[in-house]
Every structure is written in structure tokens, then in C-alpha cells.
Protein backbone atom coordinates (compact mmCIF):
# COMPACT_ATOMS: atom_id res chain seq x y z
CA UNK A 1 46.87 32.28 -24.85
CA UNK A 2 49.59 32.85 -22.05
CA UNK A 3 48.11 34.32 -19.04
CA UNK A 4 50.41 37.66 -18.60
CA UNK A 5 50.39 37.07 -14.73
CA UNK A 6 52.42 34.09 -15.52
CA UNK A 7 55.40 35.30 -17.40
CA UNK A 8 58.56 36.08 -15.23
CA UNK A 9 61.28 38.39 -16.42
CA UNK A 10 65.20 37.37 -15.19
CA UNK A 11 66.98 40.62 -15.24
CA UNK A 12 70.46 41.17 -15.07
CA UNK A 13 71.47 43.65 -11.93
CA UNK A 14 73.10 46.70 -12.35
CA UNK A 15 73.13 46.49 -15.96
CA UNK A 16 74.24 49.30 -18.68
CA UNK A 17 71.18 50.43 -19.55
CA UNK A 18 67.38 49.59 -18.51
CA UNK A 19 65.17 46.21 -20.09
CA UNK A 20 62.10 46.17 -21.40
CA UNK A 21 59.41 44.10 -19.66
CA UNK A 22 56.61 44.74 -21.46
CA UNK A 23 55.11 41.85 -23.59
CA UNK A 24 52.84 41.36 -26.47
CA UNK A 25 50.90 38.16 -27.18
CA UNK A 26 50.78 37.74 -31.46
CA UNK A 27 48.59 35.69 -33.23
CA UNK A 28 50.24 32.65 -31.37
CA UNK A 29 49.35 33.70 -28.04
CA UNK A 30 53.07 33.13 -27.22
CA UNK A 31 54.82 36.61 -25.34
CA UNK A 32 57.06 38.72 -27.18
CA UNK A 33 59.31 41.43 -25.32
CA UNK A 34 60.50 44.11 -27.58
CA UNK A 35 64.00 44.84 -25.08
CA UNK A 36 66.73 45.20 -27.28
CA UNK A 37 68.86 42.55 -25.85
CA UNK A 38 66.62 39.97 -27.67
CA UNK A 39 66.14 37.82 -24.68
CA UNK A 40 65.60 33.57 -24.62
CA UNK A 41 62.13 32.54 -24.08
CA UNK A 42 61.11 29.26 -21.63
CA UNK A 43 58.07 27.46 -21.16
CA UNK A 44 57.47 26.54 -17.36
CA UNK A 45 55.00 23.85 -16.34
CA UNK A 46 51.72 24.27 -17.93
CA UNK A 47 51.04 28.55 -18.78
CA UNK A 48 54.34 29.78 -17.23
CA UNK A 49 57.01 31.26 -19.34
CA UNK A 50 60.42 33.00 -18.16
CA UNK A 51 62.04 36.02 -20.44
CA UNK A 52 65.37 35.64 -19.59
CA UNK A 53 67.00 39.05 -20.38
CA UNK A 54 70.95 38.98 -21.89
CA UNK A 55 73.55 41.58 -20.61
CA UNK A 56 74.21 45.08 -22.41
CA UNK A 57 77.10 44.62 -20.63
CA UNK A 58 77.94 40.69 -22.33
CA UNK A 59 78.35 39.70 -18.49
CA UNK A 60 77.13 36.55 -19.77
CA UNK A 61 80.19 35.77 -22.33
CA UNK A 62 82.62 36.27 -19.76
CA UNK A 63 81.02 33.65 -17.09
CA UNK A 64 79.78 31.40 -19.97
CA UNK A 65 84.24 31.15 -20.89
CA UNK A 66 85.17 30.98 -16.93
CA UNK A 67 82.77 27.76 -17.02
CA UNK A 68 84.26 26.28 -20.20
CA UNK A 69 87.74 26.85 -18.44
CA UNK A 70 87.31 25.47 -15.69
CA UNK A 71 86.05 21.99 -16.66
């Protein structure tokens, strides 16, 4: 089981509406976040995980195409 003092949330600032940071640990011990913008889970080191929160907004779409571009 995940120790909840060692899972980090990534929020995005100034975002349209608020996140959900609130986990639950199912059966596999693993956290789950119920924020509707169905976040991306990552194991760090050994009992760390971050839940990196998307945009409302879809900030991310916008700097994931200036990156493509500009390779």
C-alpha cells in the first residue's frame, strides 16, 4: 500500500475550475483521484507517486503543438 504522505499532486495554476486532490487506495493499494480531468499517474523511487493533473483549460494541447513546431 502507497503511503498517502507520499503522493504529490502537479496542479495547473490559475486553472478554469478547481482539482480534486483527494485519493483513494483500491484493492491494489495504488491511489486513485476522482478530479474530473482524469489525471496521469507516476511512480517515483520506491512509495512515491505524482498525480499529474490535465488543464480544464487544454493549456496542455496548445504547448504540447508549440513543441512539435518548433523542432
Amino acid at each position: 500500500m502507497i503511503n498517502p504522505d507520499n503522493v504529490y499532486h502537479v496542479l495547473p495554476n490559475n486553472d478554469l475550475k478547481e482539482h480534486v486532490e483527494e485519493c483513494t487506495y483500491p484493492v491494489n493499494g495504488l491511489p486513485y483521484c476522482e478530479c474530473s480531468c482524469n489525471p496521469v499517474y507516476l511512480k517515483e523511487g520506491e512509495d512515491g507517486f505524482l498525480v499529474i493533473h490535465n488543464s480544464f483549460d487544454g493549456r496542455e494541447n496548445f504547448e504540447l503543438n508549440n513543441k512539435k513546431s518548433l523542432n
